[in-house]
N, C-alpha and C. Protein backbone atom coordinates (compact mmCIF):
# COMPACT_ATOMS: atom_id res chain seq x y z
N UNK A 1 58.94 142.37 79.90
CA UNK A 1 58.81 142.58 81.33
C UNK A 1 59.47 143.91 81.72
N UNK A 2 59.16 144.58 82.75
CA UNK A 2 59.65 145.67 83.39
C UNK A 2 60.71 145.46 83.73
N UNK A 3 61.84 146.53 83.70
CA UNK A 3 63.16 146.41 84.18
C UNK A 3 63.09 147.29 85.32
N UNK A 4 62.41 147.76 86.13
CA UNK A 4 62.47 148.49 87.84
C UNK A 4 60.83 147.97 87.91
N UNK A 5 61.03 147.74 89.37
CA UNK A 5 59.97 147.26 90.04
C UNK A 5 60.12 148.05 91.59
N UNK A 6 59.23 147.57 92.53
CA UNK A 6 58.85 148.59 93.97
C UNK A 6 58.71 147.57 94.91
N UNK A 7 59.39 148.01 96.09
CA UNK A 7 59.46 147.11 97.20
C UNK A 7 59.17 148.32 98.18
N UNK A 8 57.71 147.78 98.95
CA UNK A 8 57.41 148.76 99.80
C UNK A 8 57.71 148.09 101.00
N UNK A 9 58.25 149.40 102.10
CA UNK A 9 58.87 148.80 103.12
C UNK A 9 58.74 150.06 104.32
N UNK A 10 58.52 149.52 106.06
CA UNK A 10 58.33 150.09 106.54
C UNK A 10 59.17 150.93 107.01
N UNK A 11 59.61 151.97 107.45
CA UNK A 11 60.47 152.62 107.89
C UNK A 11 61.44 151.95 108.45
N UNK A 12 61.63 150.72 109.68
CA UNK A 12 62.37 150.36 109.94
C UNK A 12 63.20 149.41 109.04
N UNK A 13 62.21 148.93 108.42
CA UNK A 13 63.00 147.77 107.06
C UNK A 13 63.96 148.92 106.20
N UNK A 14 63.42 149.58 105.76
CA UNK A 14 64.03 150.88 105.30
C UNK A 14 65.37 151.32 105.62
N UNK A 15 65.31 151.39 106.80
CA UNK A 15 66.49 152.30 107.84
C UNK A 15 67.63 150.78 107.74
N UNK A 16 67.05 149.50 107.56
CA UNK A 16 67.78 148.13 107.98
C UNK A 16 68.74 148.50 106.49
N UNK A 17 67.99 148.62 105.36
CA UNK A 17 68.37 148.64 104.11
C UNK A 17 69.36 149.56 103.91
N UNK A 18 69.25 150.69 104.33
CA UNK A 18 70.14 152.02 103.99
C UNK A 18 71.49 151.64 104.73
N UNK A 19 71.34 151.35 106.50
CA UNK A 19 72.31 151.58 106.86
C UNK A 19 73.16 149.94 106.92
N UNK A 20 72.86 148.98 106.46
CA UNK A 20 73.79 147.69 106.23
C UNK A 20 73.61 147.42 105.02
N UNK A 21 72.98 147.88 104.37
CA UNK A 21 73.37 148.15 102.43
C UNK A 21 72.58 146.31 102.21
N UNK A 22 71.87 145.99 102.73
CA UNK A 22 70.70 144.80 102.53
C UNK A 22 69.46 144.58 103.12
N UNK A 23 68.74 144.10 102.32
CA UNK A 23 67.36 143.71 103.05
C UNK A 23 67.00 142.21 102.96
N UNK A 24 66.79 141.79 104.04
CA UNK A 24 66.92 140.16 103.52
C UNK A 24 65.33 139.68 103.37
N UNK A 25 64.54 140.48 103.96
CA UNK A 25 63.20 140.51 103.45
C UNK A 25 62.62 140.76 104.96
N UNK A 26 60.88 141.13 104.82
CA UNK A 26 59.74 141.24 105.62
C UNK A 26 59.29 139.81 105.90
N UNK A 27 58.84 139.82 107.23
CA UNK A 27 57.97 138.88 107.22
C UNK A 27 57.43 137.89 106.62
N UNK A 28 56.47 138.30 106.07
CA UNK A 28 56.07 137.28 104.68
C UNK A 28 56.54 137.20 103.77
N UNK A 29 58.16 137.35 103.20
CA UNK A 29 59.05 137.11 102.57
C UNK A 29 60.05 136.35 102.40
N UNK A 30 60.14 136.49 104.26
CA UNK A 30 60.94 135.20 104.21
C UNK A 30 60.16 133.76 104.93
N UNK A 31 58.78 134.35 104.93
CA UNK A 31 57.32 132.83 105.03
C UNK A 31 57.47 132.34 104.02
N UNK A 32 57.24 133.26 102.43
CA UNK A 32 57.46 132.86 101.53
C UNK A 32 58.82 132.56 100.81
N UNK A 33 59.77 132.70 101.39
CA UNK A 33 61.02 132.24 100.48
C UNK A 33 61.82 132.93 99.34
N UNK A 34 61.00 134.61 99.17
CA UNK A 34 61.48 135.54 98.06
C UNK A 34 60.99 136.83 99.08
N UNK A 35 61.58 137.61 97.92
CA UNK A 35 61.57 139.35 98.02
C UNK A 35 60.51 139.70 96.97
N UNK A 36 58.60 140.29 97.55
CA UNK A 36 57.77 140.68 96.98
C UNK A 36 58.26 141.54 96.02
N UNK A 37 57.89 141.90 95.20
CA UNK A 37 58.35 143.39 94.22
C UNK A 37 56.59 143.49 93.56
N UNK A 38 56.51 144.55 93.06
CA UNK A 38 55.35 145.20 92.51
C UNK A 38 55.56 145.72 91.32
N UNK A 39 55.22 145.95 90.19
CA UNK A 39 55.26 146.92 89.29
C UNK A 39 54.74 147.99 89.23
N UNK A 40 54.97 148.72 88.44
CA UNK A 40 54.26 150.43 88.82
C UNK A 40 53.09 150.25 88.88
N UNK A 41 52.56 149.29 87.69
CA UNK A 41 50.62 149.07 87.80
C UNK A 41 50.35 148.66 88.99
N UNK A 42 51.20 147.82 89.80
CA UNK A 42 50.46 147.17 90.80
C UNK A 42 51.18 147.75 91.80
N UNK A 43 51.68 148.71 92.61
CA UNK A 43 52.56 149.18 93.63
C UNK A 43 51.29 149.61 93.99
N UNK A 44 50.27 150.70 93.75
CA UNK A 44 49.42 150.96 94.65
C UNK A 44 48.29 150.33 94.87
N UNK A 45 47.96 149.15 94.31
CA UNK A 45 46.88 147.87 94.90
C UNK A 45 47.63 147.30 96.00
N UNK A 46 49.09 147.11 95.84
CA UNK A 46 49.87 146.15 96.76
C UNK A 46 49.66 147.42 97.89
N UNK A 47 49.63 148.57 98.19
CA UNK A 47 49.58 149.13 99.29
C UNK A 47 49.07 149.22 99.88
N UNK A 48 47.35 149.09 99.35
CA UNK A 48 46.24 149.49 99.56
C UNK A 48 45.74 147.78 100.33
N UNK A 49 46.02 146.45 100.16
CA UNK A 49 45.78 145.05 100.04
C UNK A 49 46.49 144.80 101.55
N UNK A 50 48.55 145.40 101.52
CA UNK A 50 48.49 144.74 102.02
C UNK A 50 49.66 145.93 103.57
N UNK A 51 49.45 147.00 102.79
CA UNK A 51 49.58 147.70 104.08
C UNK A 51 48.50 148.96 104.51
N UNK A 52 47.07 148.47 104.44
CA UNK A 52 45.98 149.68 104.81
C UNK A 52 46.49 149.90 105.97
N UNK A 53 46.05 151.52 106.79
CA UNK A 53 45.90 152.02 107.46
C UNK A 53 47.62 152.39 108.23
N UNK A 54 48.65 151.78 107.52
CA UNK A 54 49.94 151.93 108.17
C UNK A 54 50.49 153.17 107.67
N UNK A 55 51.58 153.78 108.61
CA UNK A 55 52.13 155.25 108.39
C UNK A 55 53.51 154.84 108.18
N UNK A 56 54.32 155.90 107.49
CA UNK A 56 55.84 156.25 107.71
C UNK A 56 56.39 154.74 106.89
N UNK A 57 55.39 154.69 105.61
CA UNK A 57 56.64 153.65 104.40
C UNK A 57 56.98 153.97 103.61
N UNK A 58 57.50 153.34 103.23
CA UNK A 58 58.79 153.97 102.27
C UNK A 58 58.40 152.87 100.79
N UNK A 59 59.48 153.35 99.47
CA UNK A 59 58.84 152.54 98.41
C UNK A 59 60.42 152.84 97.61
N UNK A 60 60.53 151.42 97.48
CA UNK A 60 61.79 152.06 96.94
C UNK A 60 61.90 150.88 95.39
N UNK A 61 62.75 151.73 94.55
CA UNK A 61 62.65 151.37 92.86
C UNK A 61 64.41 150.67 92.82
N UNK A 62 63.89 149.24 92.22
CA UNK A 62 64.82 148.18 92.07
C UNK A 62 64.86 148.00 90.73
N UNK A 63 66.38 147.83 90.16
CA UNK A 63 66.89 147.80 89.06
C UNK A 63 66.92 146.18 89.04
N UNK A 64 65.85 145.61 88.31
CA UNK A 64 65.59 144.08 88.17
C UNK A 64 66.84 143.32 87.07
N UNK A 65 67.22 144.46 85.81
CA UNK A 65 68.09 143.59 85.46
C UNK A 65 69.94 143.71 86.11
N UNK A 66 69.79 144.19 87.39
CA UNK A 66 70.97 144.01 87.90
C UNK A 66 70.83 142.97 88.87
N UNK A 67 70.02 142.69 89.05
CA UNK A 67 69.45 141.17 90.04
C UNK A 67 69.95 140.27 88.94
N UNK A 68 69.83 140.25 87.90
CA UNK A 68 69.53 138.98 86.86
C UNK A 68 69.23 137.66 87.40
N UNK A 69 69.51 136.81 87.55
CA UNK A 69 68.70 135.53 87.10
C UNK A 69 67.86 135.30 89.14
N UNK A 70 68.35 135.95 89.78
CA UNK A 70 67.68 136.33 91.15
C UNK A 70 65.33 136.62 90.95
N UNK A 71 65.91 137.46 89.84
CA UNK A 71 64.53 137.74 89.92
C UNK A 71 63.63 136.43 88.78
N UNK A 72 62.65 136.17 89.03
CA UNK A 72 61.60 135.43 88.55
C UNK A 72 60.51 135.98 88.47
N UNK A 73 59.66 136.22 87.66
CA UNK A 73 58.23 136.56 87.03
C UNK A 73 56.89 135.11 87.60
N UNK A 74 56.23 135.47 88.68
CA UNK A 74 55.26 134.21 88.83
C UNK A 74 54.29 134.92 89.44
N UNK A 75 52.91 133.98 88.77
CA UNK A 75 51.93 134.42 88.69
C UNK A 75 51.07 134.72 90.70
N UNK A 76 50.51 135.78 90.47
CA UNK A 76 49.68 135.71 91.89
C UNK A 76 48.28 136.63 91.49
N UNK A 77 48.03 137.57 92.64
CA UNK A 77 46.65 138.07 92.73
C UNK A 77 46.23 137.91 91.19
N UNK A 78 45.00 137.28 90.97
CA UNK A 78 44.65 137.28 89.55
C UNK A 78 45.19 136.70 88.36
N UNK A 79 46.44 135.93 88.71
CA UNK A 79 47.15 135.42 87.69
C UNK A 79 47.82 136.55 86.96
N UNK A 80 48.02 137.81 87.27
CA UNK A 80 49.08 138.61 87.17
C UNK A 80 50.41 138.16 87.58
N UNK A 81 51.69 138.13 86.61
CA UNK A 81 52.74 138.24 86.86
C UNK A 81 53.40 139.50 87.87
N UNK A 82 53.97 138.53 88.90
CA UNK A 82 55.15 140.09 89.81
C UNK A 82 56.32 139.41 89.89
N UNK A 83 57.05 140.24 89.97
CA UNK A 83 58.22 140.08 90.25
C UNK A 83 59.28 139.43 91.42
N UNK A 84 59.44 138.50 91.84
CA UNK A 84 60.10 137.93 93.43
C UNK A 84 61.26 137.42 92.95
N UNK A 85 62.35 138.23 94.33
CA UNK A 85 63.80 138.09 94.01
C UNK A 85 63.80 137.00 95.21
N UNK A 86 64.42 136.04 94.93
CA UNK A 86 65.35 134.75 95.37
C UNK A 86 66.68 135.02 95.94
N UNK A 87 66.80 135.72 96.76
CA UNK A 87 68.12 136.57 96.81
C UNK A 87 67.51 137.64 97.98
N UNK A 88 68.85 137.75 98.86
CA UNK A 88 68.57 139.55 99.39
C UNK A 88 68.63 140.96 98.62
N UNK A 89 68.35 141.69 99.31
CA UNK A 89 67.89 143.10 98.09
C UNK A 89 69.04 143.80 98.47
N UNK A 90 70.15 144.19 97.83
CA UNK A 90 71.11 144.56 98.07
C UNK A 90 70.65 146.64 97.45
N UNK A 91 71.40 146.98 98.47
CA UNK A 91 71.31 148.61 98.49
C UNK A 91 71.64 148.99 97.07
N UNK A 92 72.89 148.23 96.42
CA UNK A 92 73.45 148.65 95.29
C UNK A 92 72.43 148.54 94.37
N UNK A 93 71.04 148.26 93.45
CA UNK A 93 70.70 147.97 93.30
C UNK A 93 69.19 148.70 93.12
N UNK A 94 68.97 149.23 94.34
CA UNK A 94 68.10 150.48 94.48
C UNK A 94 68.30 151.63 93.59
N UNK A 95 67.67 152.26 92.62
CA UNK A 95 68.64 153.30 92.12
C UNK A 95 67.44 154.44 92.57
N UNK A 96 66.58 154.47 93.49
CA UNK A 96 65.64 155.71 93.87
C UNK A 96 64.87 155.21 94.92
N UNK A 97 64.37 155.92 95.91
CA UNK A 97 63.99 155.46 97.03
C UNK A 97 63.36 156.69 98.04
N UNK A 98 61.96 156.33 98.04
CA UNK A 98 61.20 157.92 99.18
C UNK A 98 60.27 157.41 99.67
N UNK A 99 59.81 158.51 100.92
CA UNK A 99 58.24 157.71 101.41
C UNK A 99 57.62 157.68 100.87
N UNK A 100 56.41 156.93 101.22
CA UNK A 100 55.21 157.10 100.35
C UNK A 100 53.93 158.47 99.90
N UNK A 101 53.86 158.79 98.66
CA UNK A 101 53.49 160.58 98.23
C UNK A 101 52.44 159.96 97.84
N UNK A 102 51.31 160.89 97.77
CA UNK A 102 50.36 160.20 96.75
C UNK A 102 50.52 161.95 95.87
N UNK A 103 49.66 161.87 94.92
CA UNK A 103 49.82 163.03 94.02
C UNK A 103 47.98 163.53 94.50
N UNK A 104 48.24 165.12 94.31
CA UNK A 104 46.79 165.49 94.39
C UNK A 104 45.25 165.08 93.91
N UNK A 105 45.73 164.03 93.05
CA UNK A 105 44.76 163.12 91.89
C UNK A 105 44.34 162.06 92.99
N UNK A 106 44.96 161.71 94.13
CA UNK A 106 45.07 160.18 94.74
C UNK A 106 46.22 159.26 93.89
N UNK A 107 46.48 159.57 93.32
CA UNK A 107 47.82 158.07 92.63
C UNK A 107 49.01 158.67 93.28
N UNK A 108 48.97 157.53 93.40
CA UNK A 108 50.55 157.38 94.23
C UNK A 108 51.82 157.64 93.16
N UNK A 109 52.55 158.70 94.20
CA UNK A 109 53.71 158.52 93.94
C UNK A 109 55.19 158.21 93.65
N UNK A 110 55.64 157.57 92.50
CA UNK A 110 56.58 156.61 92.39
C UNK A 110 57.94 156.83 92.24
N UNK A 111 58.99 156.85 93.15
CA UNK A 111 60.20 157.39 93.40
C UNK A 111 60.74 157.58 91.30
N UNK A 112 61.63 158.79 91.62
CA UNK A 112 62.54 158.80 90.27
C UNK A 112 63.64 159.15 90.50
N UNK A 113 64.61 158.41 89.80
CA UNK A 113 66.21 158.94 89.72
C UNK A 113 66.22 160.81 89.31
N UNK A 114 67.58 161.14 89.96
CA UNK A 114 67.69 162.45 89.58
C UNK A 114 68.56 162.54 88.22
């Protein structure tokens, strides 16, 4: 399994995250009872599915084995495994974080540590 995964989030969830160092989740996160995460394969289907036409988000890269036993692997779109943390998303934890880029190709661009 992947050890960083992507939690896309709107500017204000964003701004919630940075400046109280947690995110306790979106909407349908806490409908559903976890923190969505994406993998790199699937970060830009998840954008495209489930935030079309929205501006000013952000995508930020989570260090899954510092979650440890928080995160769980269960199956969804397609019976693809993603990633959902059981837990709030703590700032510490984030180790890269930008709006959303796409690259001149169309693929999106995926935050990197410096």
């Amino acid at each position: 399994m992947d050890i960083v995964a992507y939690k896309i989030l709107t500017k204000q969830q964003m701004d919630v995250l940075e400046h109280e160092g947690v995110f306790t989740g979106a909407p349908i996160d806490l409908q559903d009872g976890y923190i969505h995460l994406s993998t790199a394969e699937q970060a830009a289907e998840t954008l495209e599915k489930h935030f079309a036409g929205q501006s000013d988000l952000w995508i930020a890269a989570v260090d899954l084995e510092a979650l440890g036993d928080a995160v769980k692997w269960e199956p969804s779109r397609g019976g693809q495994l993603f990633p959902h943390i059981y837990a709030p998303l703590p700032l510490s934890v984030v180790i890269a974080y930008s709006e959303v880029h796409y690259e001149p190709d169309g693929s999106l661009r995926l935050p990197v540590t410096g």
